[in-house]
Structures are given as C-alpha cells and as structure tokens.
PDB file of N, CA and C in Angstrom:
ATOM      1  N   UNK A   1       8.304 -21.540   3.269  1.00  0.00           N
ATOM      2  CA  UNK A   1       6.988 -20.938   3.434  1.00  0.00           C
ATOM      3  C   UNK A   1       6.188 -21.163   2.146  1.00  0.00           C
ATOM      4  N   UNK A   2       4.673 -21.470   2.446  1.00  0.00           N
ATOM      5  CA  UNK A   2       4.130 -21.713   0.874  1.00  0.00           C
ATOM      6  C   UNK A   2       3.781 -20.150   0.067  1.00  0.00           C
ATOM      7  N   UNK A   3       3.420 -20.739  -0.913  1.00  0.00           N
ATOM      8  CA  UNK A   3       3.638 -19.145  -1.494  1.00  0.00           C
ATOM      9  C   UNK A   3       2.193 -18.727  -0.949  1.00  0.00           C
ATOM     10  N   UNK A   4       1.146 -19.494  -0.945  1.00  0.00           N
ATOM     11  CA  UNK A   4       0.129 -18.945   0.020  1.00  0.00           C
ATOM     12  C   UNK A   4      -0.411 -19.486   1.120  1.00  0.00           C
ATOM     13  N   UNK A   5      -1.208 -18.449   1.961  1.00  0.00           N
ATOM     14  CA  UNK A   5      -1.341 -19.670   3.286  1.00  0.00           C
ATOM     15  C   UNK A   5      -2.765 -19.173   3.428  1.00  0.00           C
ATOM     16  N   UNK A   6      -3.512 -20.459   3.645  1.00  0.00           N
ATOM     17  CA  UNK A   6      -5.026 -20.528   3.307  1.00  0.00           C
ATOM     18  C   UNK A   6      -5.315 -19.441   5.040  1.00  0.00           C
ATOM     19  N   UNK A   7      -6.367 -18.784   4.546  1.00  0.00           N
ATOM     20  CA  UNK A   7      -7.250 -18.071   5.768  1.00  0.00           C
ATOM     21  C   UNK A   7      -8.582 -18.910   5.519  1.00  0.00           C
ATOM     22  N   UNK A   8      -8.966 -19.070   6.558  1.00  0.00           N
ATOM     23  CA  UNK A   8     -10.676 -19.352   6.852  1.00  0.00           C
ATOM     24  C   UNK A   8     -11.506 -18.309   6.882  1.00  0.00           C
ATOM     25  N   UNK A   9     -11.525 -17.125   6.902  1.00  0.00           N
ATOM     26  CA  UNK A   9     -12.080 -16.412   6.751  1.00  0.00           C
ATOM     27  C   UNK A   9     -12.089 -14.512   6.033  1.00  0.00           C
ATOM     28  N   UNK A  10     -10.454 -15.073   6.065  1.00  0.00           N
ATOM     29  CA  UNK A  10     -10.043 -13.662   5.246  1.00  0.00           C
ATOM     30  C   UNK A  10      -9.445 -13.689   3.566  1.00  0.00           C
ATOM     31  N   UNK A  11      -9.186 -12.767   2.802  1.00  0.00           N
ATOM     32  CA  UNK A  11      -8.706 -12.688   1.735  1.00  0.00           C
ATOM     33  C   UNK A  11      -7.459 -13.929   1.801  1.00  0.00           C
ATOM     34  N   UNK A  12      -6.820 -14.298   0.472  1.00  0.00           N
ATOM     35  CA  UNK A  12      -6.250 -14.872   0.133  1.00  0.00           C
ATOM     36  C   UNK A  12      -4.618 -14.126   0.178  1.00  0.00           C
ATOM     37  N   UNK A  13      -3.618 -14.950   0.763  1.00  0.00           N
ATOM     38  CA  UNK A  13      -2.198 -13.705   1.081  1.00  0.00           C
ATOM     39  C   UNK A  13      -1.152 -14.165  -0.052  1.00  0.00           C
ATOM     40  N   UNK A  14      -0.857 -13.779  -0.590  1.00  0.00           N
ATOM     41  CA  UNK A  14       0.921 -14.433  -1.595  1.00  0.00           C
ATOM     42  C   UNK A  14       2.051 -13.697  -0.729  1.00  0.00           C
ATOM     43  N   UNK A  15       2.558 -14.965  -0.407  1.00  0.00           N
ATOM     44  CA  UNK A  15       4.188 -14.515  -0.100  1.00  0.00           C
ATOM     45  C   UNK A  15       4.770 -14.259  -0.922  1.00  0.00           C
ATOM     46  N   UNK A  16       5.833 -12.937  -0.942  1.00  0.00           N
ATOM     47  CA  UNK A  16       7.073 -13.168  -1.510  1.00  0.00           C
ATOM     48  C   UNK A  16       7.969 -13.785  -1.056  1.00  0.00           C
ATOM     49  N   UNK A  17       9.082 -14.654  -2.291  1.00  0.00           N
ATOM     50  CA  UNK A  17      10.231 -15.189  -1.802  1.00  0.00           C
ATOM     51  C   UNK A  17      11.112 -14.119  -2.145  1.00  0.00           C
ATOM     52  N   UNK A  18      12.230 -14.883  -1.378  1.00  0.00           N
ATOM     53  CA  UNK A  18      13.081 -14.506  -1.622  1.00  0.00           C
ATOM     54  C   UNK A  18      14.246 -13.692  -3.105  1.00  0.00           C
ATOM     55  N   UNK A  19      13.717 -15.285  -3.645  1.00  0.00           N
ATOM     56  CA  UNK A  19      14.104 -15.349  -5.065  1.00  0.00           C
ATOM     57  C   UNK A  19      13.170 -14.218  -6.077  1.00  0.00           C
ATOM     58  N   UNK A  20      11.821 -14.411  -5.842  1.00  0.00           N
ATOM     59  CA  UNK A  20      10.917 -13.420  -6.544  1.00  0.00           C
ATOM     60  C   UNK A  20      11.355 -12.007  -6.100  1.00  0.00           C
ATOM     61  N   UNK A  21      11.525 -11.679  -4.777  1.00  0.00           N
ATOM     62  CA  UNK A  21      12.279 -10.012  -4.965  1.00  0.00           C
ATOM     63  C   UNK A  21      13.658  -9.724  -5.382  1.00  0.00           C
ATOM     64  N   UNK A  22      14.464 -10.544  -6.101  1.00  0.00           N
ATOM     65  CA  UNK A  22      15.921 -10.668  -6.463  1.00  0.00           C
ATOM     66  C   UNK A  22      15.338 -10.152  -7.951  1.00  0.00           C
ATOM     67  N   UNK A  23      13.887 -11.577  -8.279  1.00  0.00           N
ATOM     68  CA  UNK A  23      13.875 -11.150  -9.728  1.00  0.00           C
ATOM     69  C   UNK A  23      13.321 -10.076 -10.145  1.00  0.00           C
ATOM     70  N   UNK A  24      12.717  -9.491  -9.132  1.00  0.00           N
ATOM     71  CA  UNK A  24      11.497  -8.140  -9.131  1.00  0.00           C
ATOM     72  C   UNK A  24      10.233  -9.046  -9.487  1.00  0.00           C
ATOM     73  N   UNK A  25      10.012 -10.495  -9.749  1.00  0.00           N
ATOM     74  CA  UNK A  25       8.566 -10.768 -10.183  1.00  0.00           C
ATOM     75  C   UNK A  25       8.257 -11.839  -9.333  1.00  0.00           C
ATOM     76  N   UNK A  26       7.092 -11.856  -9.266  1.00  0.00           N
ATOM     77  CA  UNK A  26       6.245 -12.949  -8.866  1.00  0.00           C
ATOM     78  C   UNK A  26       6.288 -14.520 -10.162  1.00  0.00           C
ATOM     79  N   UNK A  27       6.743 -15.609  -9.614  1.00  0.00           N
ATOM     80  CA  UNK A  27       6.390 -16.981 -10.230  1.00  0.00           C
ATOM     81  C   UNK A  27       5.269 -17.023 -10.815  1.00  0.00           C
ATOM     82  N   UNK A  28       5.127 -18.412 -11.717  1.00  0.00           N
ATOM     83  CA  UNK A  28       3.933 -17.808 -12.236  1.00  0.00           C
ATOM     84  C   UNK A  28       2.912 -18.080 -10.854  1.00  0.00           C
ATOM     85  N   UNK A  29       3.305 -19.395 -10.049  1.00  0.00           N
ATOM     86  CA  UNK A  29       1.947 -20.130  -9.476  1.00  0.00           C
ATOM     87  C   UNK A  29       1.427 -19.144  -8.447  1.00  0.00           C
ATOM     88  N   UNK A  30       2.495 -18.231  -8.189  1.00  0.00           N
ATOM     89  CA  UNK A  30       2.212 -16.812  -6.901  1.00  0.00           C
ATOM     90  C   UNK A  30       0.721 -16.332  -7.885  1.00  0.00           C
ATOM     91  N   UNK A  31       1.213 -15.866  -9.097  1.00  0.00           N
ATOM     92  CA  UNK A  31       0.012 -15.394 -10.542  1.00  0.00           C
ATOM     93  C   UNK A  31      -0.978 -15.730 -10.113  1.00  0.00           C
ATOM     94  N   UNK A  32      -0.927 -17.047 -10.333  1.00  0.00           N
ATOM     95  CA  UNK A  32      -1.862 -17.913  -9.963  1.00  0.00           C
ATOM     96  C   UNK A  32      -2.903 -17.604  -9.254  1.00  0.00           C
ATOM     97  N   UNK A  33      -1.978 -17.906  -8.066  1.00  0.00           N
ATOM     98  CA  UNK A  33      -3.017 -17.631  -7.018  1.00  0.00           C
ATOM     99  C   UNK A  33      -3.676 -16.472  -6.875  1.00  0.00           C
ATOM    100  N   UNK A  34      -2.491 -15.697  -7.246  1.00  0.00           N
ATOM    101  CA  UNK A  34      -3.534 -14.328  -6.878  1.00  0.00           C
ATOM    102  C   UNK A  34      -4.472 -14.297  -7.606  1.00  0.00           C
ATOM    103  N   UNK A  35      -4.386 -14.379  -8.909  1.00  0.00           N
ATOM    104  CA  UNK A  35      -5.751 -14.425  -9.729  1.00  0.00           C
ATOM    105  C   UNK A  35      -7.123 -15.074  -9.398  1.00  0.00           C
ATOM    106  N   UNK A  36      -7.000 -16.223  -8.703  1.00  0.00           N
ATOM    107  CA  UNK A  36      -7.650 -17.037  -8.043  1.00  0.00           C
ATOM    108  C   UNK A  36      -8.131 -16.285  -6.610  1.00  0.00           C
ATOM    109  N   UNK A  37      -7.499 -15.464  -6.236  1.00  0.00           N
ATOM    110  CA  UNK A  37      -8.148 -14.772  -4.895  1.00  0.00           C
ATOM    111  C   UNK A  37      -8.450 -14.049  -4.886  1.00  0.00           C
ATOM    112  N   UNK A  38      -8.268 -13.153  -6.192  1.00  0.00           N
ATOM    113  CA  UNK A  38      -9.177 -11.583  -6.631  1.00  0.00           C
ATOM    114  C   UNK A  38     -10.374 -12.121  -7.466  1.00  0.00           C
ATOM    115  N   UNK A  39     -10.551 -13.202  -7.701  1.00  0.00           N
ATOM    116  CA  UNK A  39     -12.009 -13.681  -8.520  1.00  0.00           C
ATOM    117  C   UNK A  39     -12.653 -14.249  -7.110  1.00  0.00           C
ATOM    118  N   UNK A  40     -11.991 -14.904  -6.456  1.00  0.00           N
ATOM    119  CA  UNK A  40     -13.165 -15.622  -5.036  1.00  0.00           C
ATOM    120  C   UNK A  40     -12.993 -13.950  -4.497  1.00  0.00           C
ATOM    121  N   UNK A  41     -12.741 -13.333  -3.913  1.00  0.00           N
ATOM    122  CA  UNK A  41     -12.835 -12.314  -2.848  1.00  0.00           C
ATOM    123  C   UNK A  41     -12.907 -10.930  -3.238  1.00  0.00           C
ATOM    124  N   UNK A  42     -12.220 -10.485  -4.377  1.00  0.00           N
ATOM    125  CA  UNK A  42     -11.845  -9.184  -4.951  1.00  0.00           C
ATOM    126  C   UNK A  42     -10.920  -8.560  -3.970  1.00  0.00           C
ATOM    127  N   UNK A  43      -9.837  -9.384  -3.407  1.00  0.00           N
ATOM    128  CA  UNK A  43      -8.996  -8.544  -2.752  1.00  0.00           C
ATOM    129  C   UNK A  43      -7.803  -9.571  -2.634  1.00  0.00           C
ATOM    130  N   UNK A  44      -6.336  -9.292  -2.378  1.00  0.00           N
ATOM    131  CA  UNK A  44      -5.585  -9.826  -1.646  1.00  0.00           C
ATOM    132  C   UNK A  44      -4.957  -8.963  -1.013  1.00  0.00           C
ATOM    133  N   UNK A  45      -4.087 -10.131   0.283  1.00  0.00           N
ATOM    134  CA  UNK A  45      -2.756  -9.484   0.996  1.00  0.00           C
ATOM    135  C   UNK A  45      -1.529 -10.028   0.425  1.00  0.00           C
ATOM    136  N   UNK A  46      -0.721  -8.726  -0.094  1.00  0.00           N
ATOM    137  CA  UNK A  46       0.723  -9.016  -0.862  1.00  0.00           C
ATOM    138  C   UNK A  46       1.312  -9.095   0.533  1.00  0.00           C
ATOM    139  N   UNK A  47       2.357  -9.963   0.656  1.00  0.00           N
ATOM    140  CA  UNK A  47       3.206 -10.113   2.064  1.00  0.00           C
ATOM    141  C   UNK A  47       4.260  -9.450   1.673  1.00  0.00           C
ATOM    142  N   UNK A  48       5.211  -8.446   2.105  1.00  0.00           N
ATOM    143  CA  UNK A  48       6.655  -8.387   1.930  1.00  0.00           C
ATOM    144  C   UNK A  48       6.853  -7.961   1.028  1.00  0.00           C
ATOM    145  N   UNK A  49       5.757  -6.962   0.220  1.00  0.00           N
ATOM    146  CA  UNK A  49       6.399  -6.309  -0.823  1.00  0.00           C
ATOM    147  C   UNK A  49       6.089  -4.868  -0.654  1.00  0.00           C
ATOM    148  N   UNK A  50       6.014  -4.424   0.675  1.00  0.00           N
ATOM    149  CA  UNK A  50       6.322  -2.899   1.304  1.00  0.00           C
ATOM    150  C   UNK A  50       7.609  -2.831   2.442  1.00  0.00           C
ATOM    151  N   UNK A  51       8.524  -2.256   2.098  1.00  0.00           N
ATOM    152  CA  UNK A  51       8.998  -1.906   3.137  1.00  0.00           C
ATOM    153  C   UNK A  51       8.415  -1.100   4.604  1.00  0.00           C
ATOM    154  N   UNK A  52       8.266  -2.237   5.359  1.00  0.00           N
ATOM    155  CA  UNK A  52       7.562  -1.659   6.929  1.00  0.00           C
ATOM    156  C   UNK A  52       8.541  -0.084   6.673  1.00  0.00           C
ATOM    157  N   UNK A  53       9.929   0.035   6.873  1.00  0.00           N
ATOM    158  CA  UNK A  53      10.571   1.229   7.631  1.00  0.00           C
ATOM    159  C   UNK A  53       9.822   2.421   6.384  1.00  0.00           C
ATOM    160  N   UNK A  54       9.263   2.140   4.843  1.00  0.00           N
ATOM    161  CA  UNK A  54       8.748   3.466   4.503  1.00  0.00           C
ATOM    162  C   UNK A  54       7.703   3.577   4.777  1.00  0.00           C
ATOM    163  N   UNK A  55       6.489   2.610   5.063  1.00  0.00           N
ATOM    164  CA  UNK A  55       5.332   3.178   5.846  1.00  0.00           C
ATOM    165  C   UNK A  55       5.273   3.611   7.331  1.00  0.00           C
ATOM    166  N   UNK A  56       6.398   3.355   7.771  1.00  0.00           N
ATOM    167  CA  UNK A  56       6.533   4.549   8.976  1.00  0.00           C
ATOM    168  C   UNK A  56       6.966   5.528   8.950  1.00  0.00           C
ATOM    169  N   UNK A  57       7.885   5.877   7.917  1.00  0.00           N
ATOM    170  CA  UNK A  57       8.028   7.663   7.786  1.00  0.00           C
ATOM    171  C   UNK A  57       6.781   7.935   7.410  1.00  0.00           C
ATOM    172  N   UNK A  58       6.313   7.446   6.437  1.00  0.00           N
ATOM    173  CA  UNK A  58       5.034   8.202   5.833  1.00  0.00           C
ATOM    174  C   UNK A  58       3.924   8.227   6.763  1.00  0.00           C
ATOM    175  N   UNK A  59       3.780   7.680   7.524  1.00  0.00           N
ATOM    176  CA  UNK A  59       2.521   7.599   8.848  1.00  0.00           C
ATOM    177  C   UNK A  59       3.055   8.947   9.432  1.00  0.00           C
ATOM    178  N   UNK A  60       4.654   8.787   9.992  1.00  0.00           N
ATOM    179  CA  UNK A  60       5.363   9.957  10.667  1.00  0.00           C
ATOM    180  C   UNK A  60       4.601  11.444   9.974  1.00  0.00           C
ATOM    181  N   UNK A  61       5.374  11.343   8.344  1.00  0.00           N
ATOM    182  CA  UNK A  61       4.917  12.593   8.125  1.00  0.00           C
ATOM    183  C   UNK A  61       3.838  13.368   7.886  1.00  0.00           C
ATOM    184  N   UNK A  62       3.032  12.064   7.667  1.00  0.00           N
ATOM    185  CA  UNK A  62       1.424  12.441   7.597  1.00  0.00           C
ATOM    186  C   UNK A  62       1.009  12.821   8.866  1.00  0.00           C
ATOM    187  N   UNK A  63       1.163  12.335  10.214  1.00  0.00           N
ATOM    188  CA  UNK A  63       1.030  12.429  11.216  1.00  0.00           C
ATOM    189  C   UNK A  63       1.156  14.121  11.357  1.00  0.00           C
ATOM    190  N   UNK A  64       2.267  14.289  11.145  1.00  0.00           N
ATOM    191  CA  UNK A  64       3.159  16.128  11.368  1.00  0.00           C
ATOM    192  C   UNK A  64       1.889  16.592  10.682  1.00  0.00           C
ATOM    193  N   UNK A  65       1.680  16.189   9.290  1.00  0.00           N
ATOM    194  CA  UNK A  65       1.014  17.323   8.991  1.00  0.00           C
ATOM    195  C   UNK A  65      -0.462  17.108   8.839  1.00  0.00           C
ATOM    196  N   UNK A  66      -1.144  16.063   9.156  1.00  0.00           N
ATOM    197  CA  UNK A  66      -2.403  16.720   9.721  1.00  0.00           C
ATOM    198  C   UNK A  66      -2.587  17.373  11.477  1.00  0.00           C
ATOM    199  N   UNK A  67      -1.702  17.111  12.089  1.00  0.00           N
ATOM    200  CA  UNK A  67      -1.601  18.079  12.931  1.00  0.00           C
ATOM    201  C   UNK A  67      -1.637  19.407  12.806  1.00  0.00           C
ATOM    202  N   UNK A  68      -0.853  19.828  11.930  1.00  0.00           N
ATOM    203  CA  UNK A  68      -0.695  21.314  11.416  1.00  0.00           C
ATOM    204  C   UNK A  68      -1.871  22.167  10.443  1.00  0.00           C
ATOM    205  N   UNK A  69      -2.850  21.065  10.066  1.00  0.00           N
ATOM    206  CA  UNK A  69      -4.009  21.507   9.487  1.00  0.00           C
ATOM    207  C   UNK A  69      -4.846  21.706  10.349  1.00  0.00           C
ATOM    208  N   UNK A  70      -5.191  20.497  11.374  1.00  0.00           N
ATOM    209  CA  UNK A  70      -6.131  20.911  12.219  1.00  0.00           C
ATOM    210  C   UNK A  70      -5.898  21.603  13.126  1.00  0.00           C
ATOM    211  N   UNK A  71      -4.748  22.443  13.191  1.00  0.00           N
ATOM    212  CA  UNK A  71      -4.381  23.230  14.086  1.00  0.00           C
ATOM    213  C   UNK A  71      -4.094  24.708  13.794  1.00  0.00           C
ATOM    214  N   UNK A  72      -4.651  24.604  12.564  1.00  0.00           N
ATOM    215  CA  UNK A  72      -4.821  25.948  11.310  1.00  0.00           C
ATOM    216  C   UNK A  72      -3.525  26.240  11.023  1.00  0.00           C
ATOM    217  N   UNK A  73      -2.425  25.569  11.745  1.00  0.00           N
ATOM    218  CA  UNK A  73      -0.784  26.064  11.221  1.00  0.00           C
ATOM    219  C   UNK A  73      -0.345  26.211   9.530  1.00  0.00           C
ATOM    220  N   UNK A  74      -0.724  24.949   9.306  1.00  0.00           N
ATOM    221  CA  UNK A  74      -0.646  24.696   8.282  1.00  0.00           C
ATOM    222  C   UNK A  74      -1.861  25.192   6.983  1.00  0.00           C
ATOM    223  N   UNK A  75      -1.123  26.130   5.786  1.00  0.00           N
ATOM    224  CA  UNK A  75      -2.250  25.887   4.884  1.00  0.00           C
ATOM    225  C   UNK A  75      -2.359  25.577   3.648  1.00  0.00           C
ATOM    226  N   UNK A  76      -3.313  25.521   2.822  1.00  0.00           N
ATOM    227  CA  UNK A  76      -3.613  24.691   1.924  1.00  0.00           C
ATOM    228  C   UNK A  76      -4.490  23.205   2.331  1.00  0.00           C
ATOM    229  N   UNK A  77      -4.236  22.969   2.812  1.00  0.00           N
ATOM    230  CA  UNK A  77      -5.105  21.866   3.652  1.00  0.00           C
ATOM    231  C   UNK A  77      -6.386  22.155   3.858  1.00  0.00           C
ATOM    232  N   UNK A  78      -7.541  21.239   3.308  1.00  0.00           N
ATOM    233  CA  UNK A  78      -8.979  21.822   3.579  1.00  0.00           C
ATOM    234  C   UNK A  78      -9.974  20.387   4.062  1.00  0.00           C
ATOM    235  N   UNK A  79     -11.115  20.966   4.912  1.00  0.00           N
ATOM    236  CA  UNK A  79     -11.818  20.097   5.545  1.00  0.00           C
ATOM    237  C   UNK A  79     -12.726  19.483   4.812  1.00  0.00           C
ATOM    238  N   UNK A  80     -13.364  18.277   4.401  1.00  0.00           N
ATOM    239  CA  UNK A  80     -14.364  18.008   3.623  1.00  0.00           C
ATOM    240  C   UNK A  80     -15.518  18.917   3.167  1.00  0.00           C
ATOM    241  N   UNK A  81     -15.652  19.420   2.441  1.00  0.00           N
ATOM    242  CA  UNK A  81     -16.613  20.479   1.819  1.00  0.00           C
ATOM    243  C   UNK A  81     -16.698  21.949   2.531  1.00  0.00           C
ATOM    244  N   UNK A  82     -15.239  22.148   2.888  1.00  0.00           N
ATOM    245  CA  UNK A  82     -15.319  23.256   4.310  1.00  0.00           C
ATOM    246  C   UNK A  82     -15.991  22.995   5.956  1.00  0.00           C
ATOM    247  N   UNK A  83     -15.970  21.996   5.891  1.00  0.00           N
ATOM    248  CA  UNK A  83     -16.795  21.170   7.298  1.00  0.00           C
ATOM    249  C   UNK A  83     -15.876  21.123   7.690  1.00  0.00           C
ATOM    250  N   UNK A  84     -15.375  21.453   8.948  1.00  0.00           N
ATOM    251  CA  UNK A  84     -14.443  21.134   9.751  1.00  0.00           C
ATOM    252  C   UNK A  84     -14.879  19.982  10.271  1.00  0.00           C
ATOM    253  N   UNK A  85     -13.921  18.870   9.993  1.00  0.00           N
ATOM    254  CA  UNK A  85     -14.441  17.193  10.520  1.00  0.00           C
ATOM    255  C   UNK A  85     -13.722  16.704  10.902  1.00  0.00           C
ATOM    256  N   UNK A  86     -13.673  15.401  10.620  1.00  0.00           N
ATOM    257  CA  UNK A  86     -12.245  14.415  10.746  1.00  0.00           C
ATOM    258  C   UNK A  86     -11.871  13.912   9.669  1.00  0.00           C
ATOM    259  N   UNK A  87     -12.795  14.221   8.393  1.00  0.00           N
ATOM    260  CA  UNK A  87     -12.405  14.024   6.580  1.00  0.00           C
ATOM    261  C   UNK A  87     -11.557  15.138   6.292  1.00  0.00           C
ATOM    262  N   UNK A  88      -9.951  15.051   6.320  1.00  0.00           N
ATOM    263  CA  UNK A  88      -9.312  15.992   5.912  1.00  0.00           C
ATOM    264  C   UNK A  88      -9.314  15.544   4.254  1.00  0.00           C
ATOM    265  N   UNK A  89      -9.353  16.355   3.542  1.00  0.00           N
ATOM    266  CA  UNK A  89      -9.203  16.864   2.022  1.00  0.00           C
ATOM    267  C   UNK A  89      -7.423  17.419   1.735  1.00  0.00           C
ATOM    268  N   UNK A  90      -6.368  16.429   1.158  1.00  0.00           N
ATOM    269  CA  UNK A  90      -4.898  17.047   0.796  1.00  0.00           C
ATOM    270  C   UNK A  90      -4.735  16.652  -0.223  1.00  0.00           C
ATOM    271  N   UNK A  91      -3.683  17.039  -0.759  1.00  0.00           N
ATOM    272  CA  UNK A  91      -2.750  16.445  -1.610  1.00  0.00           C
ATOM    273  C   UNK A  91      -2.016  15.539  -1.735  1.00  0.00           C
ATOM    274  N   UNK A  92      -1.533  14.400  -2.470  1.00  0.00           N
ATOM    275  CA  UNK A  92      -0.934  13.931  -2.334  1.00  0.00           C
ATOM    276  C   UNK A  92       0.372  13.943  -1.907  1.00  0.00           C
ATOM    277  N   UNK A  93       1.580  13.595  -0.840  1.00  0.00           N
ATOM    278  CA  UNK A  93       2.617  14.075  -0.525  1.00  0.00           C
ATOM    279  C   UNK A  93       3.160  13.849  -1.655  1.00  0.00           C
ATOM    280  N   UNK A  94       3.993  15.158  -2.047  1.00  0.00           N
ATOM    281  CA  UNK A  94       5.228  15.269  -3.040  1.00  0.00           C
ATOM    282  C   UNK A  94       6.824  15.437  -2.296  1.00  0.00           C
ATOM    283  N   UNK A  95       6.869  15.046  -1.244  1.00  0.00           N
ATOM    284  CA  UNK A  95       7.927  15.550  -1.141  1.00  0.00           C
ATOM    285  C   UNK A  95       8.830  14.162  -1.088  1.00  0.00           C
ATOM    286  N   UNK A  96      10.354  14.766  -1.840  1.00  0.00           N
ATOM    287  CA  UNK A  96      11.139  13.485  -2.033  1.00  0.00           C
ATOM    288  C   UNK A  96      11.190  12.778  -1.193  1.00  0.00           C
ATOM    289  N   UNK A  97      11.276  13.236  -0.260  1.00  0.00           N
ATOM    290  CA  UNK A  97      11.981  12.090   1.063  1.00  0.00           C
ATOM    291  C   UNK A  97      10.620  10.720   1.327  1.00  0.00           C
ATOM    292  N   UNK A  98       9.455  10.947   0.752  1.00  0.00           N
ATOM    293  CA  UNK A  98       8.327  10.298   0.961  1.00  0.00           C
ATOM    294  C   UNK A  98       7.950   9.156  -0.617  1.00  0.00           C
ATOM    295  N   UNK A  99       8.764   9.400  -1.589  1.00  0.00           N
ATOM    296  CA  UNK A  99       8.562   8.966  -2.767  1.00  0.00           C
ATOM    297  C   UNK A  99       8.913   7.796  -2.959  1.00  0.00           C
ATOM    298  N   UNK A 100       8.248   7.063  -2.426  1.00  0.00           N
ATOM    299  CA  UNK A 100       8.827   5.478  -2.565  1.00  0.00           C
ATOM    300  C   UNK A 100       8.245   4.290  -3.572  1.00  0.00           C
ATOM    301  N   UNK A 101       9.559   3.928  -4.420  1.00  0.00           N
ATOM    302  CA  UNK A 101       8.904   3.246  -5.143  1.00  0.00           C
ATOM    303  C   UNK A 101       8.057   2.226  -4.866  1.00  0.00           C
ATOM    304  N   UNK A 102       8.195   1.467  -3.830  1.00  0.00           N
ATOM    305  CA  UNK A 102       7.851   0.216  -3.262  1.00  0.00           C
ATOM    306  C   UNK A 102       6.158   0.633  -2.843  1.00  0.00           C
ATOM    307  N   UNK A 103       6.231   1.631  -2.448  1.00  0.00           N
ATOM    308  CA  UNK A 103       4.627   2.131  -1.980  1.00  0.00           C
ATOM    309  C   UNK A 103       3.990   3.190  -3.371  1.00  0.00           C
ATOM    310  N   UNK A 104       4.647   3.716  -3.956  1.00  0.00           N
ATOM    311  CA  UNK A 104       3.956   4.217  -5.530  1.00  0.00           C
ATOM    312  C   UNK A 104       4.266   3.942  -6.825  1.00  0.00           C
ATOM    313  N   UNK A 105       4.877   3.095  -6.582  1.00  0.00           N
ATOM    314  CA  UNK A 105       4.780   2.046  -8.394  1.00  0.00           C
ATOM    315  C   UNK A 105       5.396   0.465  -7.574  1.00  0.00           C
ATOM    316  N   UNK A 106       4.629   0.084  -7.427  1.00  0.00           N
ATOM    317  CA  UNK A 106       4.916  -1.127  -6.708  1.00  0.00           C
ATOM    318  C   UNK A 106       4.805  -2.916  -7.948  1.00  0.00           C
ATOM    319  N   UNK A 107       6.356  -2.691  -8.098  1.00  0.00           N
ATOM    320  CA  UNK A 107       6.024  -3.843  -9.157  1.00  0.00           C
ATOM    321  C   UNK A 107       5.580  -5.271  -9.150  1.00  0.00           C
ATOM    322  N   UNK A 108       5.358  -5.433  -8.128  1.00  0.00           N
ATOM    323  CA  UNK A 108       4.535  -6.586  -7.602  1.00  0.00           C
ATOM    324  C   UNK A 108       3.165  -6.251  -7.732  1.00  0.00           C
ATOM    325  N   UNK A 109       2.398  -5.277  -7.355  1.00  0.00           N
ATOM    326  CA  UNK A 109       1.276  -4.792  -7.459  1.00  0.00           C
ATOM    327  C   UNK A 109       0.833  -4.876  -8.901  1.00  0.00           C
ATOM    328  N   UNK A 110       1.502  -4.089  -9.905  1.00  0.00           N
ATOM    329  CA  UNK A 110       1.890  -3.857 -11.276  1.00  0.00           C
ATOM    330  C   UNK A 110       1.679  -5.125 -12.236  1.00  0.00           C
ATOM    331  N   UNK A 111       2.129  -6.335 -11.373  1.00  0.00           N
ATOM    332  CA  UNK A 111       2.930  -7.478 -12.249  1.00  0.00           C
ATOM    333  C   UNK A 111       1.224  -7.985 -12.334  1.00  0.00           C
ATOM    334  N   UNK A 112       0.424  -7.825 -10.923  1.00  0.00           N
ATOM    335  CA  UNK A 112      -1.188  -8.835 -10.652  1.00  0.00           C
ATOM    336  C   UNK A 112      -1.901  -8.208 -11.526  1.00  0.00           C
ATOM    337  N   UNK A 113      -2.056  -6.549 -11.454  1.00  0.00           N
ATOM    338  CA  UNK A 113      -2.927  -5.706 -12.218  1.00  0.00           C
ATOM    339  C   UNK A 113      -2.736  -5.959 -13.733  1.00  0.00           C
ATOM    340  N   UNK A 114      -1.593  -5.763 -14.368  1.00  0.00           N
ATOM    341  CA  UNK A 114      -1.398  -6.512 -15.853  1.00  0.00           C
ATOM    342  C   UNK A 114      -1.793  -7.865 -15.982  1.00  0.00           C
ATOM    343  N   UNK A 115      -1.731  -8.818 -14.920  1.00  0.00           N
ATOM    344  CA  UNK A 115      -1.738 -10.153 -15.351  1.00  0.00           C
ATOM    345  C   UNK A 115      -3.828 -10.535 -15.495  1.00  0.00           C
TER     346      UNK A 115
END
C-alpha cells in the first residue's frame, strides 16, 4: 500500500505500516507528506492509527450518557447556556475504562504536530 493515496477532492490520507506501528513512528516520507497536506489543505486523514474497537466503546458510552442527561437522569450535565437543545455542554470522560492512549495522546498525531 503507498504510504499515501491521492484523493481528487478530499484531504490528503498517510497510511500506517506495519513496520511504523512496531516502531511507534511514522518514516520520514509519511512526514513528508503529511506536512505537504496540512500546508495544501490544513487537514489530514491518519489511517490506522485509532483502534476502531476503542471508538466504539466510547460512542457506546457517550451514547449511555447523553441519554441520561437528556432524560434529566443524569446530573451534572448541562444544556448550552441552560437552553435545552441538542448542544449538550460535559466533561470530558474520565473514566478508566474510556482512557485510551491511542485516542488521547496519540503518538502518531504527536510525531506530525512536533514535526
């Protein structure tokens, strides 16, 4: 797979290999590119450096609990400026089971932002 694969009309994507998540880093020419696709676009798509199975607990548990806000069960939870809307206002989840490194210190993410 190349390390990137041209879009016609969307942001610029870097694959990870294989080898780059063994080393925890991106090559340099992955660098590269990305640098090259946050100056044309101001955005990329990192491929494969979230685990799908933790953004589905976290959808899961977010799911549970804005249910429980808008259902007044839950509190601490508040509506955008006291407006009851669809802009819920929370906290960030703290709870362990949700703390994933891969989605909150993501060293691939880490490696573009320093570079």
């Amino acid at each position: 797979m190349p390390a990137t694969k041209p879009t016609p009309d969307g942001p610029r994507q870097i694959h990870l290999s294989e080898s780059e998540r063994t080393r925890g880093q991106y090559n340099a020419s992955n660098i590269q590119s990305a640098l090259e696709g946050l100056h044309q676009d101001g955005l990329l798509l990192l491929k494969r450096v979230v685990d799908v199975a933790h953004i589905e607990h976290l959808r899961g548990v977010m799911d549970t609990e804005t249910e429980g806000i808008l259902n007044g069960a839950q509190r601490g939870g508040m509506f955008n400026q006291g407006v009851k809307s669809n802009i819920l206002q929370q906290i960030p989840l703290e709870r362990e089971d949700c703390l994933f490194e891969d989605v909150y210190f993501n060293r691939f993410v880490v490696q573009i932002a320093n570079a």
